[in-house]
Protein backbone atom coordinates (compact mmCIF):
# COMPACT_ATOMS: atom_id res chain seq x y z
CA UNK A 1 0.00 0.00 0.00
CA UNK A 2 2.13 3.00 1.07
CA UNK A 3 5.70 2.86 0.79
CA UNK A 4 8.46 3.75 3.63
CA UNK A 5 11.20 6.02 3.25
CA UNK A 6 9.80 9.27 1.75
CA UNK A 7 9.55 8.35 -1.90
CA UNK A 8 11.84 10.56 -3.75
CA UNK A 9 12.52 8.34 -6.17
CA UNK A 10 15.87 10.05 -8.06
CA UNK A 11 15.09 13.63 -7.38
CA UNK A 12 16.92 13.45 -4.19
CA UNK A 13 20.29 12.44 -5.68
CA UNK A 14 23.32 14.51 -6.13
CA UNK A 15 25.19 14.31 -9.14
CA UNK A 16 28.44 12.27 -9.26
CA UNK A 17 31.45 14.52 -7.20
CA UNK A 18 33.57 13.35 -10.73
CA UNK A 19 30.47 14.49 -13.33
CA UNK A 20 31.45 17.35 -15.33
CA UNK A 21 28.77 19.98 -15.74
CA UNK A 22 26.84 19.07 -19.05
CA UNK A 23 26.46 22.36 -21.54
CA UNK A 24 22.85 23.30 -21.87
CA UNK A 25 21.59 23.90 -25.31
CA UNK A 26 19.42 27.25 -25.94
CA UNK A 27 16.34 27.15 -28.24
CA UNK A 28 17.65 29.84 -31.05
CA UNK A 29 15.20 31.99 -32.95
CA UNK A 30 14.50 30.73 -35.93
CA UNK A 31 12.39 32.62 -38.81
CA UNK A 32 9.52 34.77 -38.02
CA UNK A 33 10.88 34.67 -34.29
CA UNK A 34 12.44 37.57 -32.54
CA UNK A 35 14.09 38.21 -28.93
CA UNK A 36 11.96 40.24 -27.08
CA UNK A 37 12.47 41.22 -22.76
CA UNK A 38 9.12 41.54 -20.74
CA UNK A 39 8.44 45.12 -19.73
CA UNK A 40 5.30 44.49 -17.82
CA UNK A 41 2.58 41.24 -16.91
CA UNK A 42 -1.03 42.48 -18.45
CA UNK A 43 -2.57 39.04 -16.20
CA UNK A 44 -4.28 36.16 -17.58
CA UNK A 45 -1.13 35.29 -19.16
CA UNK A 46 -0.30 38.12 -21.25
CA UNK A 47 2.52 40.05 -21.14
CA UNK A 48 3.59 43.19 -22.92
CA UNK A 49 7.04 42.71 -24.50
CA UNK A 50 9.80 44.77 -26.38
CA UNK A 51 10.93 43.14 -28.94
CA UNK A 52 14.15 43.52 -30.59
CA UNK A 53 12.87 44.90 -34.12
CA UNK A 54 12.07 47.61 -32.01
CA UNK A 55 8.28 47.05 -31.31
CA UNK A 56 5.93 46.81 -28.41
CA UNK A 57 3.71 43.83 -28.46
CA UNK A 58 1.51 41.95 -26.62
CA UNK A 59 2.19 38.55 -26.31
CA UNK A 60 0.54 35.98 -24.68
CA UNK A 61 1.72 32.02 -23.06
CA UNK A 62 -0.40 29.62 -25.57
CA UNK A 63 -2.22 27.17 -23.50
CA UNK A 64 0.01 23.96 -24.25
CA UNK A 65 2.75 25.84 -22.81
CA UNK A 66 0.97 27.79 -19.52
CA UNK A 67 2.41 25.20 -17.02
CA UNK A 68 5.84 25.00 -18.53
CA UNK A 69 7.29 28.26 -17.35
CA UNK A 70 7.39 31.16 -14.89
CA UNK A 71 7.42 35.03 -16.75
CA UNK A 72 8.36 37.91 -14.65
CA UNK A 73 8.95 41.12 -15.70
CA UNK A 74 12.61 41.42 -17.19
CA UNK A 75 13.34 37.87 -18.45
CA UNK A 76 14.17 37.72 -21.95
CA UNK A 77 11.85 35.64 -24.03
CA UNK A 78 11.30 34.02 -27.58
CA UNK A 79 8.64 35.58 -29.71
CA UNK A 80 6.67 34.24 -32.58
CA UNK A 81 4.69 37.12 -34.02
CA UNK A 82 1.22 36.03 -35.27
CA UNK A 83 0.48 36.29 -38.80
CA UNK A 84 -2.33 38.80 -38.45
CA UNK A 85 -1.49 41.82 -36.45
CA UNK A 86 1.93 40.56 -36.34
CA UNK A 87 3.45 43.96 -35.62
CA UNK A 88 1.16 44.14 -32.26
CA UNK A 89 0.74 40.22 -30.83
CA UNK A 90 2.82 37.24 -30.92
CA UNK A 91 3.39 34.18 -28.73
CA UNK A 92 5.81 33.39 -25.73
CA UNK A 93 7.25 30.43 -26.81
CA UNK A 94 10.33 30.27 -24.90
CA UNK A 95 11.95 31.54 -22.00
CA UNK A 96 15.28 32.56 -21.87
CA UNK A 97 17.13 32.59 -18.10
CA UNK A 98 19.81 35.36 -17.58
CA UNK A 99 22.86 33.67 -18.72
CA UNK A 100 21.33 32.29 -21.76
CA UNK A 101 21.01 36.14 -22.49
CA UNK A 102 24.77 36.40 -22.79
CA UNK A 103 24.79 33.51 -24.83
CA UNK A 104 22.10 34.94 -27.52
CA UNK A 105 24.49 38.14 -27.56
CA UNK A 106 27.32 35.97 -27.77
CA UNK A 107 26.04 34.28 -31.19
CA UNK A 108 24.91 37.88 -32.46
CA UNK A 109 21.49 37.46 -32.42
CA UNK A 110 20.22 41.28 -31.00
CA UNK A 111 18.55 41.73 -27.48
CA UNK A 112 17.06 44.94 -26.48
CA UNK A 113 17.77 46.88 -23.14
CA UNK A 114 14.99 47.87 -20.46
């Protein structure tokens, strides 16, 4: 019935003291995507983002991704503008932490400045 011994299964275990810190691959825009940095959470998940063309949208989580990540305000972000009022809205479709930042600047790809 119930088991002993917590349950944690293999989220309590530590990584190896020899393992060598795997390198984390980014999700890189591809076409029709820009980097964008949250200026401000409208609620019920929309957000307004600047975008690095240079534009103000609105950009919402779609709702197979809600659950997947946390947006504050600040954290860059992957935007797909949609095809109809493309200039305006677009999806969140990825977000970036703070290092990866330095890594998208790193490859060239531009990311604007609050």
């Amino acid at each position: 019935m119930f088991r002993r011994g917590g349950g944690r299964g293999h989220f309590g275990r530590k990584p190896h003291r020899g393992a060598q810190p795997e390198e984390r691959r980014i999700m890189l825009p591809k076409e029709n995507e820009v980097v964008g940095i949250v200026t401000k959470a409208l609620g019920a998940s929309k957000f307004s983002v600047l975008c690095a063309d240079n534009r103000e949208r609105v950009c919402a989580i779609p709702g197979r991704l809600k659950r997947q990540f946390w947006i504050k305000e600040g954290d860059p972000v992957l935007v797909k503008p949609w095809v109809v009022q493309g200039d305006e809205k677009g999806d969140v479709v990825y977000r970036y932490s703070l290092m990866d930042k330095d890594t998208l600047k790193q490859k060239g790809f531009p990311v604007p400045q609050v």
